[in-house]
C-alpha atoms as a PDB file:
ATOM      1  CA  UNK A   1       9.977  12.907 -24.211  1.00  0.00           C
ATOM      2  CA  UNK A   2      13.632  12.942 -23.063  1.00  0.00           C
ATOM      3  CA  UNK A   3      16.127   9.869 -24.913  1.00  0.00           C
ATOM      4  CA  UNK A   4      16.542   8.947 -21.102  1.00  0.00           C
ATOM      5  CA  UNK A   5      13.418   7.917 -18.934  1.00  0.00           C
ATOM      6  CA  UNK A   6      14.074   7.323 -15.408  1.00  0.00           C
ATOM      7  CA  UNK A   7      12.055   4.002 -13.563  1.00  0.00           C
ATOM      8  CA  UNK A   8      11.481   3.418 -10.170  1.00  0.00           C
ATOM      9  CA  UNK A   9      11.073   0.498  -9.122  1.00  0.00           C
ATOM     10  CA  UNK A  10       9.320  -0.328  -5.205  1.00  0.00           C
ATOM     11  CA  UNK A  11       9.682  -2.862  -3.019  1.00  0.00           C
ATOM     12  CA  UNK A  12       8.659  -1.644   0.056  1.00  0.00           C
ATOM     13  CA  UNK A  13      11.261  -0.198   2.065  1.00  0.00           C
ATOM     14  CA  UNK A  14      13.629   0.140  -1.150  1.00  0.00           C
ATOM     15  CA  UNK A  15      13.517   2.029  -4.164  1.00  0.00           C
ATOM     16  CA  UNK A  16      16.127   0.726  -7.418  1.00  0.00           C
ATOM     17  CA  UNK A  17      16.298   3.304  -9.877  1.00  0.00           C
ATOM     18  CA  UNK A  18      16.793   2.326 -13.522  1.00  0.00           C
ATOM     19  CA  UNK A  19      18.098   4.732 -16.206  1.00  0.00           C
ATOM     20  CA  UNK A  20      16.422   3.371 -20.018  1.00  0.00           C
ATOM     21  CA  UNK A  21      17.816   4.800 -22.846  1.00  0.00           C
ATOM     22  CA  UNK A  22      15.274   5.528 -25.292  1.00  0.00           C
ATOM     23  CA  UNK A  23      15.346   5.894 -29.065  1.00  0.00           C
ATOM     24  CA  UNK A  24      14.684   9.151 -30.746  1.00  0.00           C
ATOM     25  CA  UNK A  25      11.442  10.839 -30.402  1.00  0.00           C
ATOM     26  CA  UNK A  26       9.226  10.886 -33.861  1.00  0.00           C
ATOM     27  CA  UNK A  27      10.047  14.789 -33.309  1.00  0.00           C
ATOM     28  CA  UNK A  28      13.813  14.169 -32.776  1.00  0.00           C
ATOM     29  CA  UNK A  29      13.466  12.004 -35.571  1.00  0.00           C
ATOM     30  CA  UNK A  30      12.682  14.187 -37.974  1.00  0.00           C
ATOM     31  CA  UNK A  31       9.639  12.404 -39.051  1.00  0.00           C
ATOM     32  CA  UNK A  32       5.834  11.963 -37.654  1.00  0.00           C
ATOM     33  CA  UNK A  33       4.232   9.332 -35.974  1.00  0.00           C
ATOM     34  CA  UNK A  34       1.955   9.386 -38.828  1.00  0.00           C
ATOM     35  CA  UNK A  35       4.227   7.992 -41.149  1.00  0.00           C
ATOM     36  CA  UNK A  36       5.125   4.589 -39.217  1.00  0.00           C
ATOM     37  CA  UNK A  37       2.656   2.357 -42.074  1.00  0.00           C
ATOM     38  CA  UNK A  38       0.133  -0.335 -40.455  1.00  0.00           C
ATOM     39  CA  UNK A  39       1.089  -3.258 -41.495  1.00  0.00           C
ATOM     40  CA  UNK A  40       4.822  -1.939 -39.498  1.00  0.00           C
ATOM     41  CA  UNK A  41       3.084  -1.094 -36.574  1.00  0.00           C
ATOM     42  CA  UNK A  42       1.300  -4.749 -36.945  1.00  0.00           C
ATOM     43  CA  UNK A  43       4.929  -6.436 -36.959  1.00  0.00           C
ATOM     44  CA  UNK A  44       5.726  -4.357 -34.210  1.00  0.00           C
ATOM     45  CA  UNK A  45       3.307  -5.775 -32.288  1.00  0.00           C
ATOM     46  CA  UNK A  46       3.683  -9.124 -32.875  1.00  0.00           C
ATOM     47  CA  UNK A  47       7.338  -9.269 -32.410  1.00  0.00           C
ATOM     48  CA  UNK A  48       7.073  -7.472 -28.722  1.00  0.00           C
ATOM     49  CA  UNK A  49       3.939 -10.169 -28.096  1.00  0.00           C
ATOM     50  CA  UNK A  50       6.377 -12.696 -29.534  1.00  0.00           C
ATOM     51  CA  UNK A  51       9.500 -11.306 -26.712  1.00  0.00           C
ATOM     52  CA  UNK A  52       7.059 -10.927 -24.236  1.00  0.00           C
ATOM     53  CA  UNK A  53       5.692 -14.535 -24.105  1.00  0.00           C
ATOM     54  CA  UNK A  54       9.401 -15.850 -24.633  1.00  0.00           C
ATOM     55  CA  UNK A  55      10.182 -14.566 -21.299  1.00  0.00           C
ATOM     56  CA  UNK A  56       7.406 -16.536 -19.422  1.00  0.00           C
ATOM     57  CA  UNK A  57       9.941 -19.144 -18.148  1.00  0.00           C
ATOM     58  CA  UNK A  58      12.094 -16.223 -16.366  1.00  0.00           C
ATOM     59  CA  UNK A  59       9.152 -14.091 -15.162  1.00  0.00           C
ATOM     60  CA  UNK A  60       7.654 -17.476 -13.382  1.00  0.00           C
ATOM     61  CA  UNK A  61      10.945 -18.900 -11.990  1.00  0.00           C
ATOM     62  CA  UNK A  62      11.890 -14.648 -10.725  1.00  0.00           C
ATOM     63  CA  UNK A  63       7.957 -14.342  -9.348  1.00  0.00           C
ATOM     64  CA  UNK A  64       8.835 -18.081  -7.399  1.00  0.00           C
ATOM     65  CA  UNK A  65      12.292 -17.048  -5.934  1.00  0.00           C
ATOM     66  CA  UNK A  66      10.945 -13.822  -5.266  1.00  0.00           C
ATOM     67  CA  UNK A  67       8.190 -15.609  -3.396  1.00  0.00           C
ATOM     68  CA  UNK A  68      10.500 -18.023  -2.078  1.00  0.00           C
ATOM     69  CA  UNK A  69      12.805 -15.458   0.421  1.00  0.00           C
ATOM     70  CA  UNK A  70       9.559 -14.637   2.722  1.00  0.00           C
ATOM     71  CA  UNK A  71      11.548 -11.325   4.058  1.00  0.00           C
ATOM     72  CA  UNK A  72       9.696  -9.116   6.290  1.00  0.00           C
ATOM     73  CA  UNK A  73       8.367  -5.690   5.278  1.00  0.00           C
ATOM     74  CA  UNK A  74      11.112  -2.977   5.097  1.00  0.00           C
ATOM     75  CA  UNK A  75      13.837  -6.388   4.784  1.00  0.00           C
ATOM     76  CA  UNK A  76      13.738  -7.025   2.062  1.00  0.00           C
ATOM     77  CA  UNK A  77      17.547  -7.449   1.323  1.00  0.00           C
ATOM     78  CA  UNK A  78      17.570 -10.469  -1.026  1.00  0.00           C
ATOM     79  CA  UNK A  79      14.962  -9.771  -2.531  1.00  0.00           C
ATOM     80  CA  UNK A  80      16.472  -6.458  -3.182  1.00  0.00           C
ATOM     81  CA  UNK A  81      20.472  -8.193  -4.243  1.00  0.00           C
ATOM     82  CA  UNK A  82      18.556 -10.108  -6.274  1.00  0.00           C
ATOM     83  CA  UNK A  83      16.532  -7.799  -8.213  1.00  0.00           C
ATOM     84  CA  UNK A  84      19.663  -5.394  -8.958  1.00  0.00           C
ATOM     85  CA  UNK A  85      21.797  -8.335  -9.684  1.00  0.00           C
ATOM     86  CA  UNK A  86      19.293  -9.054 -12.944  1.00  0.00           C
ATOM     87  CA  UNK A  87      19.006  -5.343 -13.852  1.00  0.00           C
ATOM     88  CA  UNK A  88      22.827  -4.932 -14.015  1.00  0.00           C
ATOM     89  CA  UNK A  89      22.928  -8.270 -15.767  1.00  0.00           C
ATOM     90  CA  UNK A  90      20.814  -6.962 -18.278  1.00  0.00           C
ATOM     91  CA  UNK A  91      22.187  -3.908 -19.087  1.00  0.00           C
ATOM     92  CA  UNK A  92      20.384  -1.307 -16.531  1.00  0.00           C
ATOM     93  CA  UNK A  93      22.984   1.280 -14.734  1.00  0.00           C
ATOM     94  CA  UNK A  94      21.574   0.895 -10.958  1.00  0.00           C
ATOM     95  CA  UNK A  95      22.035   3.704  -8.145  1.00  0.00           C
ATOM     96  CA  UNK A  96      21.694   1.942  -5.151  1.00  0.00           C
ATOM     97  CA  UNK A  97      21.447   3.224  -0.941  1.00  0.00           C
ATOM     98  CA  UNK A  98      18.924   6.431  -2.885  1.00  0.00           C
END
């Protein structure tokens, strides 16, 4: 696994791709995957649970606007402003017109 995953993301007629930088692999890391302890990997998973369901709010409201523009397939051009608009607000380096 590279430190830099590429994502693409669909809606219909146009494709956003998303660079995510990545942490070190367990192999990069010097270390194994074995040695990450249980009761780690238990906070782990809590605290993303614990992110994940903080964001319910934004994920309704973005699913209702998203909703809310009714463009026609292959339009999609708010939708698509938008959805780039939050990914550069959030950090995500966006190559648009692809």
């Amino acid at each position: 696994m590279s430190a830099h995953s590429v994502v693409a993301v669909v809606f219909t007629s146009t494709v956003i791709y998303v660079t995510v930088a990545a942490g070190p692999t367990a192999q990069q890391a010097g270390g194994s995957i074995a040695a990450v302890t249980a009761s780690k990997l238990e906070t782990l998973k809590r605290d993303a649970a614990a992110d994940i369901d903080s964001r319910a709010k934004f994920t309704q409201q973005t699913n209702d606007l998203l909703f809310s523009f009714a463009e026609l397939g292959f339009q999609e051009f708010e939708t698509s402003k938008y959805i780039v608009r939050l990914l550069r607000e959030n950090g995500f380096a966006v190559q648009e017109g692809v």
